[in-house]
C-alpha atoms as a PDB file:
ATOM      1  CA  UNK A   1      35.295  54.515 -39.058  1.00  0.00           C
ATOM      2  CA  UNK A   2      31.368  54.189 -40.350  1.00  0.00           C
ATOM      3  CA  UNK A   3      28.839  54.156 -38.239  1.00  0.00           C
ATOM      4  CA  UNK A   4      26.768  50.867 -38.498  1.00  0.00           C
ATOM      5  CA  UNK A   5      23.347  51.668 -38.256  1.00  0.00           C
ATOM      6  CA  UNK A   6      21.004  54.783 -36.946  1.00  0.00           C
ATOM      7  CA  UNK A   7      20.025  53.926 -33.744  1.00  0.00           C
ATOM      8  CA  UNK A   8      17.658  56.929 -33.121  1.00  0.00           C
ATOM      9  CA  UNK A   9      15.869  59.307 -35.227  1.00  0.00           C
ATOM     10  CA  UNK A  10      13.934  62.394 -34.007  1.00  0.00           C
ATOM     11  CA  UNK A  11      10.949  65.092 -35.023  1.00  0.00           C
ATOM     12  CA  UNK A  12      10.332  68.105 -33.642  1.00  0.00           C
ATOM     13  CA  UNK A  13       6.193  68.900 -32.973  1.00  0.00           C
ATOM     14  CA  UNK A  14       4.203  72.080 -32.171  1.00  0.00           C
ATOM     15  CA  UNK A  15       1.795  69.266 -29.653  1.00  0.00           C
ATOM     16  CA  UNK A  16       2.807  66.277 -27.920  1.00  0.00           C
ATOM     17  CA  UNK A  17      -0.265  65.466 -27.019  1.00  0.00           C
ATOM     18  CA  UNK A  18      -1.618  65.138 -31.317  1.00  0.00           C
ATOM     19  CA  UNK A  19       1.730  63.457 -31.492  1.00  0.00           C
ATOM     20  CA  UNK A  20       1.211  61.093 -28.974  1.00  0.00           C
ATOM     21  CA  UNK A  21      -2.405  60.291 -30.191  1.00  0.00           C
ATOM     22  CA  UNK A  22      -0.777  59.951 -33.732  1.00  0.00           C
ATOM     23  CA  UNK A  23       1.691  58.094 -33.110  1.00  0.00           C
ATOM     24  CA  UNK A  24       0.434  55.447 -31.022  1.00  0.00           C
ATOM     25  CA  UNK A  25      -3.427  55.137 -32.427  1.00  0.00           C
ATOM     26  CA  UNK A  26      -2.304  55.703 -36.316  1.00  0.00           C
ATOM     27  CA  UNK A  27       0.962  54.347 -36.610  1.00  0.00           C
ATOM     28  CA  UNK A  28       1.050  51.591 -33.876  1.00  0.00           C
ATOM     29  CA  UNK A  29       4.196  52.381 -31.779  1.00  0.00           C
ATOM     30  CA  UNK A  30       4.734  51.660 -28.337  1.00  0.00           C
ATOM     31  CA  UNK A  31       5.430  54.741 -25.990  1.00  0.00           C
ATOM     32  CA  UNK A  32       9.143  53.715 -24.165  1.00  0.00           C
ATOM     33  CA  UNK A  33       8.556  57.131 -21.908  1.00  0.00           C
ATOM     34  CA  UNK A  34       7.643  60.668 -22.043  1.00  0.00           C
ATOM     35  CA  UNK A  35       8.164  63.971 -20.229  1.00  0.00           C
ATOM     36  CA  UNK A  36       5.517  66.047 -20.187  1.00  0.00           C
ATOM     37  CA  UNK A  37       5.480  69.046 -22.113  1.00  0.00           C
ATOM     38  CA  UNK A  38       9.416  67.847 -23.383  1.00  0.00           C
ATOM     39  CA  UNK A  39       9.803  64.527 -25.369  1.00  0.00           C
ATOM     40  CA  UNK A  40       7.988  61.098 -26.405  1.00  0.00           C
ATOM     41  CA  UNK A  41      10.387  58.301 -27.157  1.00  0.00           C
ATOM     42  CA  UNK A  42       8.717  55.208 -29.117  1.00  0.00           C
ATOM     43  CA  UNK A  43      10.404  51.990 -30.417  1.00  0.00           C
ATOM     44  CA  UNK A  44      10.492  51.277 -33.646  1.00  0.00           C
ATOM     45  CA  UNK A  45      11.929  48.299 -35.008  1.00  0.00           C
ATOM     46  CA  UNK A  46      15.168  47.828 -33.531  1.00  0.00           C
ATOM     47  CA  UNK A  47      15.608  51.597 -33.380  1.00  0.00           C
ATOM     48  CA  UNK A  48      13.724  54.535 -31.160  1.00  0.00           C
ATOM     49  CA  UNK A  49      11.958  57.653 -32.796  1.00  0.00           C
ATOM     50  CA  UNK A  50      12.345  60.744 -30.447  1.00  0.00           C
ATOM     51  CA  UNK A  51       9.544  63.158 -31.004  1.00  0.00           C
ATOM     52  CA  UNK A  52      10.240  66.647 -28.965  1.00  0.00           C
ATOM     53  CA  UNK A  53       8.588  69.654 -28.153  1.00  0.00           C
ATOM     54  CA  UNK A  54      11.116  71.548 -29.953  1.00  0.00           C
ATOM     55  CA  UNK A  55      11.066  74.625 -27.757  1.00  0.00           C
ATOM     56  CA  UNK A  56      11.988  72.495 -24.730  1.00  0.00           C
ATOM     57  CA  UNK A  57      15.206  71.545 -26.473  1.00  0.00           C
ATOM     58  CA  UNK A  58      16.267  74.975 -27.063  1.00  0.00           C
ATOM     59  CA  UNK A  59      16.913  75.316 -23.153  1.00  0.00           C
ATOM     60  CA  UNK A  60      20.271  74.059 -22.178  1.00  0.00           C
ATOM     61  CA  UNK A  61      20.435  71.547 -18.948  1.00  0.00           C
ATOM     62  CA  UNK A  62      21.311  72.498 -15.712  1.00  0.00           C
ATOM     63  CA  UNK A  63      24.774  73.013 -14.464  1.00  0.00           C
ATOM     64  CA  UNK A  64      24.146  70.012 -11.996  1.00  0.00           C
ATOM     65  CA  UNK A  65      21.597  68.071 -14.220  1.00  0.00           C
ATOM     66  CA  UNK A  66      22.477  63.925 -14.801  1.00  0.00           C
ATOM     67  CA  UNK A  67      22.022  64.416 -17.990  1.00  0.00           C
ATOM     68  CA  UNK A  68      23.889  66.883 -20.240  1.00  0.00           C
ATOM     69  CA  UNK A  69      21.877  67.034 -23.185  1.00  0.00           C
ATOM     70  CA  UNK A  70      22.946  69.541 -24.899  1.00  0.00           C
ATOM     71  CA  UNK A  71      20.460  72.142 -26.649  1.00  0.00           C
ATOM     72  CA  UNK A  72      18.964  70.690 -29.938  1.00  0.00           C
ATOM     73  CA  UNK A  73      15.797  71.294 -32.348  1.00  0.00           C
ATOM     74  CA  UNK A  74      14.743  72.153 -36.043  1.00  0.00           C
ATOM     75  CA  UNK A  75      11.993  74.622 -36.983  1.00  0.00           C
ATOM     76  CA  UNK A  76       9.818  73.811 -39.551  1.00  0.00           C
ATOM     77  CA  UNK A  77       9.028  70.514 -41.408  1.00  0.00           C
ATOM     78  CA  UNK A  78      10.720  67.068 -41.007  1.00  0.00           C
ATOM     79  CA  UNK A  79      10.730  63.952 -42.746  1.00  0.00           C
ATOM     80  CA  UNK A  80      10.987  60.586 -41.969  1.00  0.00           C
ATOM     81  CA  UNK A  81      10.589  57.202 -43.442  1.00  0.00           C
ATOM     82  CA  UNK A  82       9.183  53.806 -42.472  1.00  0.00           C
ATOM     83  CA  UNK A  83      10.504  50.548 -44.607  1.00  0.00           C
ATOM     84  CA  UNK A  84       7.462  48.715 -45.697  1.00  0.00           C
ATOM     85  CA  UNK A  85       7.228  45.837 -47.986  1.00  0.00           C
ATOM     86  CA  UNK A  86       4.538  46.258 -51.586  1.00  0.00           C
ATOM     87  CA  UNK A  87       2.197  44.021 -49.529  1.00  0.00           C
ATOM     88  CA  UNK A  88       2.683  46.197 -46.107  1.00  0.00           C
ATOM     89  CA  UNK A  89       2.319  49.902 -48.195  1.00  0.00           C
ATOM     90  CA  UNK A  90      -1.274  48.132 -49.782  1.00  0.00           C
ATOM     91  CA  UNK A  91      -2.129  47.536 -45.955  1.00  0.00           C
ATOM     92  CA  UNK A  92      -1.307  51.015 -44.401  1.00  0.00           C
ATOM     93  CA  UNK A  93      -3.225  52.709 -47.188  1.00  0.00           C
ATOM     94  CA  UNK A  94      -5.982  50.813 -45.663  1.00  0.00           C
ATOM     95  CA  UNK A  95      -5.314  51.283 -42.416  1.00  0.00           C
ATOM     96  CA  UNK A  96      -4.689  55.020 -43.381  1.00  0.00           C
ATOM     97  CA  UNK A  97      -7.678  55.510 -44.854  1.00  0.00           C
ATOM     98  CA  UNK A  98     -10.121  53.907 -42.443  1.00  0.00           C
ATOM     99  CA  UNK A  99      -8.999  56.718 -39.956  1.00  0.00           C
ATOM    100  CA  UNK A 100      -9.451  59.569 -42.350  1.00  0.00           C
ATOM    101  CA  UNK A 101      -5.637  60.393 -42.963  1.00  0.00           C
ATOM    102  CA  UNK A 102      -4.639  61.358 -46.386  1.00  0.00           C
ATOM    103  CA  UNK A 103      -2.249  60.291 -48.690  1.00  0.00           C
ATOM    104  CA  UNK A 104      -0.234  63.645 -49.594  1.00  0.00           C
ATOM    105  CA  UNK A 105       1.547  61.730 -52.131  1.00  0.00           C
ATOM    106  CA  UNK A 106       1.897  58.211 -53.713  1.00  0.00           C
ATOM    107  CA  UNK A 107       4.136  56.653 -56.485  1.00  0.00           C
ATOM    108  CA  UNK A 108       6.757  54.309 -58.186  1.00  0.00           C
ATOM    109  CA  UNK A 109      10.327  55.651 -58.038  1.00  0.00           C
ATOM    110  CA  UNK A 110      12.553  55.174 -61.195  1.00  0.00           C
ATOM    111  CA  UNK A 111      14.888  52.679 -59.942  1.00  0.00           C
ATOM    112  CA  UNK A 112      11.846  50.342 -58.391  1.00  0.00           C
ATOM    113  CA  UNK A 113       9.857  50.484 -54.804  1.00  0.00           C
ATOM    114  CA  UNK A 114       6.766  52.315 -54.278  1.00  0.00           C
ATOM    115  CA  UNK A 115       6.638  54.973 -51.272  1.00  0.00           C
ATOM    116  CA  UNK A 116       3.141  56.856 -49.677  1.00  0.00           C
ATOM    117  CA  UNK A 117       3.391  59.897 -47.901  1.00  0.00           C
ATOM    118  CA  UNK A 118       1.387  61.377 -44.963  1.00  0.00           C
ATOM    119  CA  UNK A 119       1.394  64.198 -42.826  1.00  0.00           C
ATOM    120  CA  UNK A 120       1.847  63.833 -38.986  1.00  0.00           C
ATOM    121  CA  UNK A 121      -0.075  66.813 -36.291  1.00  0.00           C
ATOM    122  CA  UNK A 122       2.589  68.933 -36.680  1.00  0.00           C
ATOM    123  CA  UNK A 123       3.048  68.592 -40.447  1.00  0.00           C
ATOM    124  CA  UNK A 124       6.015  66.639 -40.688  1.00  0.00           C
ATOM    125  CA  UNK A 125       6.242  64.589 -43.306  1.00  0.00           C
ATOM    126  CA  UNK A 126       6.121  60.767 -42.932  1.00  0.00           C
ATOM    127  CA  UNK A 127       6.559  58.294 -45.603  1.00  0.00           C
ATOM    128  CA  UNK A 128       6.200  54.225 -46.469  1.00  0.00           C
ATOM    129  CA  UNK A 129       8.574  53.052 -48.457  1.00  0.00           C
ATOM    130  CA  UNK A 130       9.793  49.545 -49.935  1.00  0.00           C
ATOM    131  CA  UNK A 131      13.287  49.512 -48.976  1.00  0.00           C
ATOM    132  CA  UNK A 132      14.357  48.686 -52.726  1.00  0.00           C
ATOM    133  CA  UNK A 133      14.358  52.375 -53.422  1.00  0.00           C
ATOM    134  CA  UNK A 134      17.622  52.928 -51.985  1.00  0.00           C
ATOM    135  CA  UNK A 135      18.690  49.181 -53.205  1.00  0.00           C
ATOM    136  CA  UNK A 136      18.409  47.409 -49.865  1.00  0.00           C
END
């Protein structure tokens, strides 16, 4: 068995409501639902991008909670990376820029595909990257 495709992806943030404001008004997405002070769940693509409060996922559900979820989270850092075409990177640097959010890093990788990288509220890393770079 091999799992087809990642479905959902998740960050963990020091303030949901930065994140929220990020992720919406900088990056776009549309908010699927949140719980305040716990999670934000946006779609992207085909896929959903979980960002938690990652102190709220320590706690384990309740005995007679619906949904046993159990305890989760990462300290520190994350990454995660958005496909974007040459054309689409050219346009978020733009886009990027017009709001005042730096570009940490930007380059060409060996085997082809250029990628951008940003920093998100909480300091998570978030890159743009042509899909090439992994040969897709």
């Amino acid at each position: 068995m091999t799992p087809s495709a990642i479905l959902e992806s998740a960050l963990y943030v020091t303030d949901l409501n930065a994140a929220e404001t990020f992720y919406t008004d900088i990056l776009g997405l549309h908010l699927l639902g949140k719980v305040e002070g716990r999670h934000l769940f946006f779609r992207c693509g085909p896929g959903v991008l979980l960002i938690f409060n990652a102190e709220a996922t320590k706690i384990p559900p309740a005995p007679d909670a619906k949904l046993k979820v159990p305890p989760h989270g990462a300290v520190g850092e994350g990454h995660l990376c958005f496909a974007a075409t040459a054309v689409e990177i050219a346009a978020w640097k733009a886009h990027l820029k017009a709001r005042n959010v730096a570009i940490e890093s930007e380059f060409e990788w060996p085997q082809g595909g250029r990628s951008i990288y940003i920093r998100d509220p909480s300091g998570n890393s978030i890159e743009f990257a042509e899909p090439r770079i992994w040969g897709l």
